[in-house]
N, C-alpha and C. Protein backbone atom coordinates (compact mmCIF):
# COMPACT_ATOMS: atom_id res chain seq x y z
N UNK A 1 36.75 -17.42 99.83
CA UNK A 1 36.01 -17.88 98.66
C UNK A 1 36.88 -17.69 97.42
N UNK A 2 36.81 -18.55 96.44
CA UNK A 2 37.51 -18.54 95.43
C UNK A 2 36.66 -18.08 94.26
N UNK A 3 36.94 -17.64 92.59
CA UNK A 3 36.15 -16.80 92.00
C UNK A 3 37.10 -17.17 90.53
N UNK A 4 36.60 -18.24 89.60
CA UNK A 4 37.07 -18.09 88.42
C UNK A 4 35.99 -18.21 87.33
N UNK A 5 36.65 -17.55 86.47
CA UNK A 5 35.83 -16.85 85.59
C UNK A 5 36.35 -16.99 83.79
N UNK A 6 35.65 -18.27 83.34
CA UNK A 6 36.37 -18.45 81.88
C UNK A 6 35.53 -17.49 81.01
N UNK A 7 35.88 -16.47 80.10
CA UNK A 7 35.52 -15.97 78.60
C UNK A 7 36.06 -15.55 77.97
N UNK A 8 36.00 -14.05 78.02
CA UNK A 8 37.16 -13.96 76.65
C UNK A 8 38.64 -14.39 77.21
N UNK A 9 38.99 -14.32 77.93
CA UNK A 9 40.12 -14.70 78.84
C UNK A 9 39.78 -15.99 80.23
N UNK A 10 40.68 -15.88 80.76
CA UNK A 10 40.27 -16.69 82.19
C UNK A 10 40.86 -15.88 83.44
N UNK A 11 39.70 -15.02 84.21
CA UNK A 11 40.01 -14.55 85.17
C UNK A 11 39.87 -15.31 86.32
N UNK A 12 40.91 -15.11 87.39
CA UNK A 12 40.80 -15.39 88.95
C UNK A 12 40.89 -14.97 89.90
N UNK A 13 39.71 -14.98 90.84
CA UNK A 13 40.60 -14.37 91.87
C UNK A 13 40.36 -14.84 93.50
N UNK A 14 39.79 -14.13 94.30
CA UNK A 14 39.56 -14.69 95.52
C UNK A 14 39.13 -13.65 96.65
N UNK A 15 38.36 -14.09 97.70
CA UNK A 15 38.02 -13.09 98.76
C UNK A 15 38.41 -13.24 99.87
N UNK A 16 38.62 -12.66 101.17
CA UNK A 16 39.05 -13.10 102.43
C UNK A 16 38.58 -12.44 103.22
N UNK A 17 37.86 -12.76 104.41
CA UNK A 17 37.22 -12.30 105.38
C UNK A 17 38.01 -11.44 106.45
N UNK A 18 38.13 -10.40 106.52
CA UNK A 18 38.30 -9.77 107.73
C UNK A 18 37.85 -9.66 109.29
N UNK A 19 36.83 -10.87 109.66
CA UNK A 19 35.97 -10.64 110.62
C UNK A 19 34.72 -9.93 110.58
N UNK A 20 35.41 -8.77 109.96
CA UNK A 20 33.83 -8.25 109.55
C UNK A 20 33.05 -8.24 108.04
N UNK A 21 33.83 -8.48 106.85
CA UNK A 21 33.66 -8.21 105.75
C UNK A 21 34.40 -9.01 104.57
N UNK A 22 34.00 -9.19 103.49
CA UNK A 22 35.00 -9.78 102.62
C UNK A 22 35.80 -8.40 102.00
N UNK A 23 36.96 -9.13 101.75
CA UNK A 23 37.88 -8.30 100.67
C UNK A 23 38.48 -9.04 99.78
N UNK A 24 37.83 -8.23 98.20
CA UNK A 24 38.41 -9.37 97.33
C UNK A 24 39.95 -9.03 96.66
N UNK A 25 40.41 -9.81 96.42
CA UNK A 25 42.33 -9.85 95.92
C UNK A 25 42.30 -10.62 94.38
N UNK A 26 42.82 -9.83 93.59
CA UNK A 26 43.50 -10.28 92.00
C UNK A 26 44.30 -11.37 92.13
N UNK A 27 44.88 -11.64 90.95
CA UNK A 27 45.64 -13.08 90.53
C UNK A 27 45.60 -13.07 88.85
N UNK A 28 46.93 -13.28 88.55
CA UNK A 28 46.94 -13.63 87.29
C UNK A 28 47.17 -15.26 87.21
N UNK A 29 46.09 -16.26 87.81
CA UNK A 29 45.86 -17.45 87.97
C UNK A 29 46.26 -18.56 86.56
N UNK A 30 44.74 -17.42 85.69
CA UNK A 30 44.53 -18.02 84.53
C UNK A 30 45.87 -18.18 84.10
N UNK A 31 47.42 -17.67 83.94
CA UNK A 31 48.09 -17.98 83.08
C UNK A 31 49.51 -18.53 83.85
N UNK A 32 49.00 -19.63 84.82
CA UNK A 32 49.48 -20.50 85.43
C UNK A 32 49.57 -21.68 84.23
N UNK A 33 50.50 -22.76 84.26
CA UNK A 33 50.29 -23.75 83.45
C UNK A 33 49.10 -24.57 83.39
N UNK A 34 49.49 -25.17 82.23
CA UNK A 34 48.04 -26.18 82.41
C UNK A 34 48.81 -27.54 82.66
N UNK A 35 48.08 -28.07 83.27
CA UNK A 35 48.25 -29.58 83.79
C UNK A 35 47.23 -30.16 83.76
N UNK A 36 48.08 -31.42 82.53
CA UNK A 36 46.97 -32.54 82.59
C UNK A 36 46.73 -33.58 83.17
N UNK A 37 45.80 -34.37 83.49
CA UNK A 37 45.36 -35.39 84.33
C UNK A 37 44.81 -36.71 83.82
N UNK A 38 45.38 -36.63 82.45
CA UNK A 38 44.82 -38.29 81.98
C UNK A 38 45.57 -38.26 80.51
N UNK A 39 45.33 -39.20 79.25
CA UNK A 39 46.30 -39.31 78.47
C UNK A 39 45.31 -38.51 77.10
N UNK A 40 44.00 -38.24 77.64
CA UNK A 40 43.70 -37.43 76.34
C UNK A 40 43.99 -35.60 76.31
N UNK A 41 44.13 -35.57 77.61
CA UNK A 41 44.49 -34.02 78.56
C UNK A 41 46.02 -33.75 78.27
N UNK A 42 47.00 -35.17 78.26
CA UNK A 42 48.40 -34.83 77.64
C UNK A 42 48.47 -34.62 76.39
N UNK A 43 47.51 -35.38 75.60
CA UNK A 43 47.41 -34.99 74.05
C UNK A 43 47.49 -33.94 73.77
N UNK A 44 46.36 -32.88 74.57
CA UNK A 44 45.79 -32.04 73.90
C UNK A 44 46.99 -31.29 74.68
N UNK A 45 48.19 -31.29 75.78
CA UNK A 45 49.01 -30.31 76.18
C UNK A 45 50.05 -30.31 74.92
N UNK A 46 50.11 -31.45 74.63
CA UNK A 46 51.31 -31.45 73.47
C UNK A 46 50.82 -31.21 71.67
N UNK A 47 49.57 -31.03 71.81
CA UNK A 47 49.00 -30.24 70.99
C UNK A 47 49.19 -28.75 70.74
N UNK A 48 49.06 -28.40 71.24
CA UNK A 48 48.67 -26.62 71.81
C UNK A 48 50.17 -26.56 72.18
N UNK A 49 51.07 -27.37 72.84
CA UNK A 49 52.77 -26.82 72.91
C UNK A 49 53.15 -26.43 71.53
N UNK A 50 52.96 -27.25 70.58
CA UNK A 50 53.35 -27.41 69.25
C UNK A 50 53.14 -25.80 68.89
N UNK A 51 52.15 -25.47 69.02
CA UNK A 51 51.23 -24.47 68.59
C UNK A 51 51.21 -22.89 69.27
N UNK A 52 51.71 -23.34 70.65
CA UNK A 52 52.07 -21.83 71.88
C UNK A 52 53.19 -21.82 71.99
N UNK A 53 54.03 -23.01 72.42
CA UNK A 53 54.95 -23.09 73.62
C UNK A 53 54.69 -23.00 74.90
N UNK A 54 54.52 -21.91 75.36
CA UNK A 54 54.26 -22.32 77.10
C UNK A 54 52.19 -22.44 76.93
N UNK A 55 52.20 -22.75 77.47
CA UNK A 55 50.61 -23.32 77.23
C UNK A 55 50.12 -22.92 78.85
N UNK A 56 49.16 -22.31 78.97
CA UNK A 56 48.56 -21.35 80.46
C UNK A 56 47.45 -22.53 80.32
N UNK A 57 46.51 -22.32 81.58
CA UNK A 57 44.86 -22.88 81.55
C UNK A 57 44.27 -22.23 80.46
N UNK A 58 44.24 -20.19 80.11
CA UNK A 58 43.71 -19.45 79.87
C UNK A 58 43.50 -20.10 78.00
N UNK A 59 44.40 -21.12 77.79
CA UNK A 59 44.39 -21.98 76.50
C UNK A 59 43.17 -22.27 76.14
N UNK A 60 43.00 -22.99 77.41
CA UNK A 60 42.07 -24.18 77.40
C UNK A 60 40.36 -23.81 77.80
N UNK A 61 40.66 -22.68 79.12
CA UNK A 61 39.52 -22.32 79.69
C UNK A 61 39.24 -20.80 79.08
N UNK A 62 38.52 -20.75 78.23
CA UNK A 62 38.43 -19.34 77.54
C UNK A 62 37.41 -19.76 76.51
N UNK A 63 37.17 -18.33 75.88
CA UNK A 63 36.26 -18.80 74.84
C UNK A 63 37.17 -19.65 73.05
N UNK A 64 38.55 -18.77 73.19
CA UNK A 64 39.36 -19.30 72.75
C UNK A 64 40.08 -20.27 72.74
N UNK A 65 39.75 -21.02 73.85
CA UNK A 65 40.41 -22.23 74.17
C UNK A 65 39.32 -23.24 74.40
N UNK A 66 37.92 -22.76 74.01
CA UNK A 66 37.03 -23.73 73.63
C UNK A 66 37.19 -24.03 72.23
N UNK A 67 37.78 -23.12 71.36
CA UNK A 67 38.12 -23.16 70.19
C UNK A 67 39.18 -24.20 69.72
N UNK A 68 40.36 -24.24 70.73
CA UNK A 68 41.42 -24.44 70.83
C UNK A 68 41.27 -25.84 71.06
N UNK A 69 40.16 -26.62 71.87
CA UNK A 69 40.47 -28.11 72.43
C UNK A 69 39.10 -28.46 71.11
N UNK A 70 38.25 -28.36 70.57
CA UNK A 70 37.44 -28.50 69.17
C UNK A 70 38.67 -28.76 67.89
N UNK A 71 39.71 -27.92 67.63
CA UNK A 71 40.58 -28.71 66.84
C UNK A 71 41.01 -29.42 66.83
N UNK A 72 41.67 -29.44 68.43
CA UNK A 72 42.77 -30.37 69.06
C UNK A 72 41.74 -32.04 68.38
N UNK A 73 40.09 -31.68 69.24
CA UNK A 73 40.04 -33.46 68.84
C UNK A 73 39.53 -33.58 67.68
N UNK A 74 39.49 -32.53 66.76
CA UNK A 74 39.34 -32.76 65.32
C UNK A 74 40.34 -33.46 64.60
N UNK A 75 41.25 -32.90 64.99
CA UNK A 75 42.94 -33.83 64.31
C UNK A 75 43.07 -35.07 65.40
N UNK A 76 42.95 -35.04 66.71
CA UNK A 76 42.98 -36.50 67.63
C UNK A 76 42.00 -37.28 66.69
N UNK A 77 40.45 -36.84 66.54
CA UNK A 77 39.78 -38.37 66.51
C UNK A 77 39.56 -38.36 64.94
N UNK A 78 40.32 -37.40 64.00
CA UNK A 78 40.72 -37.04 62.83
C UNK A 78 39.13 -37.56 62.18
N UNK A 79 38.12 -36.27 62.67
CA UNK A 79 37.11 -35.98 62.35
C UNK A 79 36.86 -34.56 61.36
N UNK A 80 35.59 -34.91 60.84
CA UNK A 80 35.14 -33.69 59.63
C UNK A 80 34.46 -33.04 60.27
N UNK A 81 33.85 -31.50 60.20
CA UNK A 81 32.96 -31.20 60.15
C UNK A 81 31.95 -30.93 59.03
N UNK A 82 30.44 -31.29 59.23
CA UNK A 82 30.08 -30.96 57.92
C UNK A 82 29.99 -29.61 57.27
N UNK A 83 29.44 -29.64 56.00
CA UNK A 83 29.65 -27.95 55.53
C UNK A 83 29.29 -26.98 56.09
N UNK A 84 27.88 -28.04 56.44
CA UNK A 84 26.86 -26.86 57.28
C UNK A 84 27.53 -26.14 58.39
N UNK A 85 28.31 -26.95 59.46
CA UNK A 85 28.94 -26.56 60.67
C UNK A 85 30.13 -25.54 60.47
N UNK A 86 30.81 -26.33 59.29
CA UNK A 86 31.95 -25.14 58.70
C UNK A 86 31.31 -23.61 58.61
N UNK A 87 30.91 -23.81 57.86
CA UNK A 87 30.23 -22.46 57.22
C UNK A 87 29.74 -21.44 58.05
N UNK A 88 29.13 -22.32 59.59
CA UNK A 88 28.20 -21.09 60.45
C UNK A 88 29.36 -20.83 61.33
N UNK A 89 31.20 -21.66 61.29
CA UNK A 89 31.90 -20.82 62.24
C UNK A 89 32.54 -20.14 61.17
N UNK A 90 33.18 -20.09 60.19
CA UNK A 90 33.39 -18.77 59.32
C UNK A 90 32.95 -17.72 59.23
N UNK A 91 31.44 -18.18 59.54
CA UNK A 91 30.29 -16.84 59.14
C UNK A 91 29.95 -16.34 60.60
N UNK A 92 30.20 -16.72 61.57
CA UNK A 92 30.18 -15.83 63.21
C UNK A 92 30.92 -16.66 64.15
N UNK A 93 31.26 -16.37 65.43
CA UNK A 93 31.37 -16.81 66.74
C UNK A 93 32.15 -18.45 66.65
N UNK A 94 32.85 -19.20 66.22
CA UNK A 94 33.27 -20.27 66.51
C UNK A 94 32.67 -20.95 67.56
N UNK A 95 33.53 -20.21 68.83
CA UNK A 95 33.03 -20.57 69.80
C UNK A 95 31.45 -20.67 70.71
N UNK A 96 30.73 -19.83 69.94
CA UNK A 96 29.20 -20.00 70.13
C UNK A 96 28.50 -20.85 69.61
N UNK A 97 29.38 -20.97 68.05
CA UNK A 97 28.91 -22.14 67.40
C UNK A 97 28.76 -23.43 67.99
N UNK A 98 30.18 -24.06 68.27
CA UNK A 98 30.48 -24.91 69.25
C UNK A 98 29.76 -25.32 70.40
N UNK A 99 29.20 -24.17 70.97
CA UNK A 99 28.43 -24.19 72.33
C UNK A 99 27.25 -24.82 71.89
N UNK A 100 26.42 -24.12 70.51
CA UNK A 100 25.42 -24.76 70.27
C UNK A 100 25.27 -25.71 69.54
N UNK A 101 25.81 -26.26 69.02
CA UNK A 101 25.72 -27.22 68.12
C UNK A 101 26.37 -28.57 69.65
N UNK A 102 27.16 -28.25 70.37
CA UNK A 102 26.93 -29.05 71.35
C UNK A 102 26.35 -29.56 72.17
N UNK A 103 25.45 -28.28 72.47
CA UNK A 103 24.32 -28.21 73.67
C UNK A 103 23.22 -29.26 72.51
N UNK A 104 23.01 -28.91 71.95
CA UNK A 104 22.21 -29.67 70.75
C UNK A 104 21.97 -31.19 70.50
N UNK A 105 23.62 -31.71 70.70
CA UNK A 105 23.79 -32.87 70.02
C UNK A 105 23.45 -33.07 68.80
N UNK A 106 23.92 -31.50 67.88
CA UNK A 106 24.02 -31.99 66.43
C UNK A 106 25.41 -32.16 65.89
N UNK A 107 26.26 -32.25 66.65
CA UNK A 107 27.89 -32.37 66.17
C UNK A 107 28.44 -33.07 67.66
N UNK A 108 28.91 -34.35 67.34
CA UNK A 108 29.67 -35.32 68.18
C UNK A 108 30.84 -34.09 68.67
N UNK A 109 31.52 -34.15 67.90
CA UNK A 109 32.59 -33.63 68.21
C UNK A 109 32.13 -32.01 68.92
N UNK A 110 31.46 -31.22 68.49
CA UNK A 110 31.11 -30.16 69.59
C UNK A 110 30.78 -30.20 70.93
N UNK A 111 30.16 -31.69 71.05
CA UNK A 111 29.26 -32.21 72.43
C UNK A 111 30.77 -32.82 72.92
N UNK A 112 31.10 -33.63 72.61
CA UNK A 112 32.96 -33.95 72.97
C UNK A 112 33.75 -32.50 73.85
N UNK A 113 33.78 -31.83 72.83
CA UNK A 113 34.64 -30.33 73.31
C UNK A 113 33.80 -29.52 74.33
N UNK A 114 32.58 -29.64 74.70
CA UNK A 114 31.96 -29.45 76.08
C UNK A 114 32.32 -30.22 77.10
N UNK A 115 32.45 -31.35 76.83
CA UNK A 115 32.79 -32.42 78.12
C UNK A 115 34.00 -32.20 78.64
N UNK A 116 34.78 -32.38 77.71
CA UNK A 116 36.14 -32.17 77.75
C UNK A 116 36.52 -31.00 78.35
N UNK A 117 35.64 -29.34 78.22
CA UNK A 117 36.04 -28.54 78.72
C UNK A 117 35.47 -28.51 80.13
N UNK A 118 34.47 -28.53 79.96
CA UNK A 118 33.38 -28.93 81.56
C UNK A 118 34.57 -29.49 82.18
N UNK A 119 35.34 -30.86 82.03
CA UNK A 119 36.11 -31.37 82.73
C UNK A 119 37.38 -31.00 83.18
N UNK A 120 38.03 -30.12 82.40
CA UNK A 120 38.79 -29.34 82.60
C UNK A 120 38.94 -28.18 83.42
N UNK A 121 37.27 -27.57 83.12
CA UNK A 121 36.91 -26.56 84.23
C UNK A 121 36.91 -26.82 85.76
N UNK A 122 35.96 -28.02 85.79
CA UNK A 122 36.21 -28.85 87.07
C UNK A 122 37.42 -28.71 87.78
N UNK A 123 38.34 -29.02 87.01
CA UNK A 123 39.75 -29.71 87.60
C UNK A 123 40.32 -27.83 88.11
N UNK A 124 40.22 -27.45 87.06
CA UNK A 124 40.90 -26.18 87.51
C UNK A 124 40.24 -25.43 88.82
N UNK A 125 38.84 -25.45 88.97
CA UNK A 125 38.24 -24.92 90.06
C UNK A 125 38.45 -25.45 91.34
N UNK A 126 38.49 -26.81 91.07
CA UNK A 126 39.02 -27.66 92.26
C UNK A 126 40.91 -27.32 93.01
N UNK A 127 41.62 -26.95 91.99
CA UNK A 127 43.16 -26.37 92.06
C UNK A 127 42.62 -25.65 93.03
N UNK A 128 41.93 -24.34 92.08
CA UNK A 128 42.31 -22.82 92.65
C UNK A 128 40.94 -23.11 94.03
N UNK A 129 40.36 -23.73 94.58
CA UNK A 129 39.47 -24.04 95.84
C UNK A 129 40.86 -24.42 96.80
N UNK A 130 41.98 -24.98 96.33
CA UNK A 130 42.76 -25.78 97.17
C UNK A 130 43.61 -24.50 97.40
N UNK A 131 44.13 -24.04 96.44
CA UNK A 131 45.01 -23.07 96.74
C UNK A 131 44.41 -21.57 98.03
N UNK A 132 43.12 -21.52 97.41
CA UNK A 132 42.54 -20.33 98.12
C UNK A 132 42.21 -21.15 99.66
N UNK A 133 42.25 -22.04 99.52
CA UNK A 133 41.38 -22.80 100.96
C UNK A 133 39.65 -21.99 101.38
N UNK A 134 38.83 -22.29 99.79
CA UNK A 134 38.08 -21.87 99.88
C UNK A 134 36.57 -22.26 100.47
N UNK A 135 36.90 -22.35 101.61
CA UNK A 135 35.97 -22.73 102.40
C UNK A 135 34.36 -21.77 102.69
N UNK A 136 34.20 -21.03 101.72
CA UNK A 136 33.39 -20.14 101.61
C UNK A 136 32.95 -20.84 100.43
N UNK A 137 33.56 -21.03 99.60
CA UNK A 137 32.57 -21.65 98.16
C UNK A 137 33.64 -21.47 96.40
N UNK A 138 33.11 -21.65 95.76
CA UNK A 138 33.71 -21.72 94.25
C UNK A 138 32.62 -20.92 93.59
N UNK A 139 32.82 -20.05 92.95
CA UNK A 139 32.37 -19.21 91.89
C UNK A 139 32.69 -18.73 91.14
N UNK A 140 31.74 -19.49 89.90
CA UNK A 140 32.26 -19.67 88.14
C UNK A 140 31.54 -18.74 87.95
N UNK A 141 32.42 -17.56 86.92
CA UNK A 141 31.89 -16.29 86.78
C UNK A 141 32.07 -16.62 85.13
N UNK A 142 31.98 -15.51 84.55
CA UNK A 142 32.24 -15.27 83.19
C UNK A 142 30.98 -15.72 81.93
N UNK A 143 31.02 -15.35 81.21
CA UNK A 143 29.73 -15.27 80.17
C UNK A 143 29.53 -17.36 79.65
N UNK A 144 31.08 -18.24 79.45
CA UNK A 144 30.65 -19.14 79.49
C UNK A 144 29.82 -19.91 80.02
N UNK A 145 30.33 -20.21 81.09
CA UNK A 145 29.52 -21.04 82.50
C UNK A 145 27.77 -21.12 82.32
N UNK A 146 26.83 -19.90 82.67
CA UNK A 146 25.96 -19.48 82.27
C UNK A 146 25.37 -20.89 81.12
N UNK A 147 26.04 -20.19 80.10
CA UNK A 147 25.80 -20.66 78.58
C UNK A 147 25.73 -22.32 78.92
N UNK A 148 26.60 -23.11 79.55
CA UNK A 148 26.93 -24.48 79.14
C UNK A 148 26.11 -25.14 80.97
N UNK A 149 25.51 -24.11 81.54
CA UNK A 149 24.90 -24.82 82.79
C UNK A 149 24.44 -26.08 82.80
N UNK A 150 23.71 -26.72 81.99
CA UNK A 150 23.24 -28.22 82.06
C UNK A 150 24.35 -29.04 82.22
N UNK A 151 25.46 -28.56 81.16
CA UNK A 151 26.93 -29.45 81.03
C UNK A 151 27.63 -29.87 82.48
N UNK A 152 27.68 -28.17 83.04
CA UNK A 152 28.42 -28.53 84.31
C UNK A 152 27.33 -29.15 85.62
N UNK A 153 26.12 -29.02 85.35
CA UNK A 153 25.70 -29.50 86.47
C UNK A 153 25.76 -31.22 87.01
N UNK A 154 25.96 -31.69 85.03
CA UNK A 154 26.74 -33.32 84.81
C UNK A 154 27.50 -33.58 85.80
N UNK A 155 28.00 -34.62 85.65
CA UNK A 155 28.76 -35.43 86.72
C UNK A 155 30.72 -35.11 85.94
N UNK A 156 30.30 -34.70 84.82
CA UNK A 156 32.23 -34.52 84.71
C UNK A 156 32.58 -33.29 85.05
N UNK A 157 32.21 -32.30 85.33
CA UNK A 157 32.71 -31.03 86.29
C UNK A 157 32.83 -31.34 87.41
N UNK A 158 31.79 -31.96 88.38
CA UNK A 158 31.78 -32.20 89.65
C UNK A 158 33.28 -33.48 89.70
N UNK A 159 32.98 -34.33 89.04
CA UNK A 159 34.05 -35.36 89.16
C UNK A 159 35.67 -34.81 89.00
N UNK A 160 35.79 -33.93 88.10
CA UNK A 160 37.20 -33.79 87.80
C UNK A 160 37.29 -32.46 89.03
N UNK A 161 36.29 -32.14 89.65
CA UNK A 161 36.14 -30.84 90.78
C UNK A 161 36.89 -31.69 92.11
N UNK A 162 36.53 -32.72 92.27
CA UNK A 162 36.46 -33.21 93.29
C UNK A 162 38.00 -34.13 93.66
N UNK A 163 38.50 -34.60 92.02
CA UNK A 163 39.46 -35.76 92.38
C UNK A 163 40.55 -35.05 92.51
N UNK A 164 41.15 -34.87 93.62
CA UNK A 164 42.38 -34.99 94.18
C UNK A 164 43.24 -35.48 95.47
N UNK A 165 42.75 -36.31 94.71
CA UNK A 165 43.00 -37.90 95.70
C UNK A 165 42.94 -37.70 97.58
N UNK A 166 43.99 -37.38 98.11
CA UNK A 166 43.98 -36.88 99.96
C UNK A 166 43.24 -35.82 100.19
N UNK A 167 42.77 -35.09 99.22
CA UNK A 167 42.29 -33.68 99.61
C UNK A 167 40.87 -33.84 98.99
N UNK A 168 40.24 -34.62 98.71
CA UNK A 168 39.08 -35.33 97.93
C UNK A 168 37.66 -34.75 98.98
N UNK A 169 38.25 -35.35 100.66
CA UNK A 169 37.69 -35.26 101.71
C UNK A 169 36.83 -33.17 101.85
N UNK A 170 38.52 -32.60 101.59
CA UNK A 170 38.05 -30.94 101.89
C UNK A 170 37.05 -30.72 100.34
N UNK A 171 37.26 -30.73 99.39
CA UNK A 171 36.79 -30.41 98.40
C UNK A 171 35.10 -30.71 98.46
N UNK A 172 34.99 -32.02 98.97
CA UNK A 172 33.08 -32.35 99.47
C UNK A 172 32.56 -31.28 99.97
N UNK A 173 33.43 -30.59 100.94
CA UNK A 173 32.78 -29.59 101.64
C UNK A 173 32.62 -28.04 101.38
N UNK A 174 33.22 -27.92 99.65
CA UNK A 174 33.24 -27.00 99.76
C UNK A 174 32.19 -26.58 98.12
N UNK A 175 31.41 -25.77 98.48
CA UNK A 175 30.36 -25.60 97.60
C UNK A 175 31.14 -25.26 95.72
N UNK A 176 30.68 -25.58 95.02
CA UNK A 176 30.34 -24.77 93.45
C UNK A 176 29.40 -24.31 93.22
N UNK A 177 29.28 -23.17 92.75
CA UNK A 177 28.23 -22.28 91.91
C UNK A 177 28.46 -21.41 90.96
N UNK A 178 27.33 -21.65 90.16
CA UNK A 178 27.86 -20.61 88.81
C UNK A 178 26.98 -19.23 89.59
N UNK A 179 27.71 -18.00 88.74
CA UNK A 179 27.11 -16.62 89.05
C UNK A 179 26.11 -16.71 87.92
N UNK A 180 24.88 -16.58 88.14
CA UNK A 180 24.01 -16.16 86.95
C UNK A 180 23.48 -15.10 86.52
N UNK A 181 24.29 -13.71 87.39
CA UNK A 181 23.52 -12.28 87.34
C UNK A 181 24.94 -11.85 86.07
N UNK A 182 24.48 -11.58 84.72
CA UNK A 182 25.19 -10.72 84.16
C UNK A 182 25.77 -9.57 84.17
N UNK A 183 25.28 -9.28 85.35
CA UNK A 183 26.06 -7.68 85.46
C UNK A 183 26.73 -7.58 86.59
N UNK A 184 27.13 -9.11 86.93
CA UNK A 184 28.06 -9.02 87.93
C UNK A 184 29.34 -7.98 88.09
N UNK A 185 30.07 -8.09 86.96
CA UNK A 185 31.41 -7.48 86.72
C UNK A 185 30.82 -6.12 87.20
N UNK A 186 29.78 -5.74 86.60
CA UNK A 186 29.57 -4.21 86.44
C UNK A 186 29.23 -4.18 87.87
N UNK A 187 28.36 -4.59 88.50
CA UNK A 187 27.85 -4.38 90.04
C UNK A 187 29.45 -4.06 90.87
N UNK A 188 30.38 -5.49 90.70
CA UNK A 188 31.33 -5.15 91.68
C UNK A 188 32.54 -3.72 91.34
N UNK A 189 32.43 -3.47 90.27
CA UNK A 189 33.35 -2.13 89.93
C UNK A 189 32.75 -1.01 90.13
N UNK A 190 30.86 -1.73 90.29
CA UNK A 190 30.21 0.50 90.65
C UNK A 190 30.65 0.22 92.03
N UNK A 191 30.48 -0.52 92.61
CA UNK A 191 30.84 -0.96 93.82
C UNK A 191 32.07 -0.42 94.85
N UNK A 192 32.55 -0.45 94.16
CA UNK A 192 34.64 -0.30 94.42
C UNK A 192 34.29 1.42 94.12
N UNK A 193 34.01 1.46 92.92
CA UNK A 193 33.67 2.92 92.87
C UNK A 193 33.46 3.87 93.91
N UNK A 194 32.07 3.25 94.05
CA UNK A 194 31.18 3.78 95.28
C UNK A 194 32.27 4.13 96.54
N UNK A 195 33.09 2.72 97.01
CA UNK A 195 33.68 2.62 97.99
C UNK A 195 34.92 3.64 97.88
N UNK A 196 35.29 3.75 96.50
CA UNK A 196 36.58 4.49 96.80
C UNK A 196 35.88 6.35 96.80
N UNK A 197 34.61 6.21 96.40
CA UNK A 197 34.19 7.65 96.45
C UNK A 197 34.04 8.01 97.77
N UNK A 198 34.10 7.16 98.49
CA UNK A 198 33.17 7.19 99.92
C UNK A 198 34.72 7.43 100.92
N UNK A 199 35.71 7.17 100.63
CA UNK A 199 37.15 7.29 101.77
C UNK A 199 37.98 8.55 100.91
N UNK A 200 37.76 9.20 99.35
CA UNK A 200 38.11 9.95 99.30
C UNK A 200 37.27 11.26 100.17
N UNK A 201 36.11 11.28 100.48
CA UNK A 201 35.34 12.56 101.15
C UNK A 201 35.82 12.19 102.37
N UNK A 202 35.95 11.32 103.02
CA UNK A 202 36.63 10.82 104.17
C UNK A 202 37.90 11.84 104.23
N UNK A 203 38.83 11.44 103.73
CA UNK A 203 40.32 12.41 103.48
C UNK A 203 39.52 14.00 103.43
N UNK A 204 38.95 14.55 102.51
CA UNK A 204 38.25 15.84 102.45
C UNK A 204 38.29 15.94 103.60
N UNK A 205 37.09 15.48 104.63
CA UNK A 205 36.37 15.95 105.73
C UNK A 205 38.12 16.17 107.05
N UNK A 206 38.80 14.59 106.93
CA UNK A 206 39.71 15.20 107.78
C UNK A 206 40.61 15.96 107.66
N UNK A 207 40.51 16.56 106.72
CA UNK A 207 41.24 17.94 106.84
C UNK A 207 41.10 19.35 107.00
């Protein structure tokens, strides 16, 4: 099973079955390049080059890099925001702003920078499904996902999830789901906890 996770950063990672159990394995995924897949996706790479130099996903798929593709097509479709919109990302959260004023459809361009990321997300989940050969499933973790659920349940997550052309076939079969329990993170680290409390008394006892 594969496991990415856009917010404040972009985490990834993955699980693998032992026969009897999963075991999950790290990855510094997120700061793999980004690759784009159409000519508004090269825009926005040679946007953000200008601006990084090496340019990761973690750009693009983050809460910061929801930030990051909202300028990009502010200067592409060399749009305003109004005062009102200015004002409430100065005054908190950019990126929450963004979320809502998108989810909304009170700012074109916010509802734009959802699609655009939705689509992006897609594409990347669909990578790291190929790479993991995750035939167990896709799971979008992180505080975004959650937030923009109607977006991805659209047809441009699934679409940009799915297209890769010969491998189009494995990808049908292999599930997406967002995590919707917030205390995921926390569950799987008491977890590990637990587990590593449980093989240190182990060592105790055999000795």
């Amino acid at each position: 099973a594969a496991v990415i996770s856009a917010g404040t950063g972009l985490g990834v990672a993955g699980l693998y079955w032992d026969g009897e159990q999963h075991h999950p394995f790290a990855s510094e995924g997120g700061h793999t390049d980004f690759s784009p897949s159409n000519e508004i996706e090269i825009a926005l790479l040679e946007y953000l080059t200008k601006r990084f130099g090496h340019v990761s996903w973690e750009r693009v798929l983050s809460g910061p890099g929801l930030v990051n593709i909202h300028q990009f097509l502010m200067e592409y479709k060399q749009a305003k925001l109004s005062r009102e919109h200015e004002d409430a990302m100065h005054a908190g959260d950019p990126a929450v702003v963004i979320t809502q004023t998108g989810l909304s459809e009170q700012c074109k361009i916010c509802s734009e920078t959802l699609d655009l990321f939705a689509s992006l997300y897609g594409s990347e989940a669909g990578n790291w499904a190929l790479k993991v050969m995750a035939t167990g499933g896709v799971y979008l973790g992180g505080g975004i996902a959650p937030k923009i659920l109607e977006r991805l349940k659209g047809k441009v997550f699934m679409s940009a999830f799915l297209e890769k052309g010969r491998m189009q076939k494995i990808l049908e079969e292999i599930p997406a789901k967002v995590i919707l329990n917030d205390r995921a993170a926390l569950l799987g680290a008491a977890r590990f906890a637990l587990l590593d409390q449980k093989q240190e008394r182990l060592k105790t006892c055999s000795h």
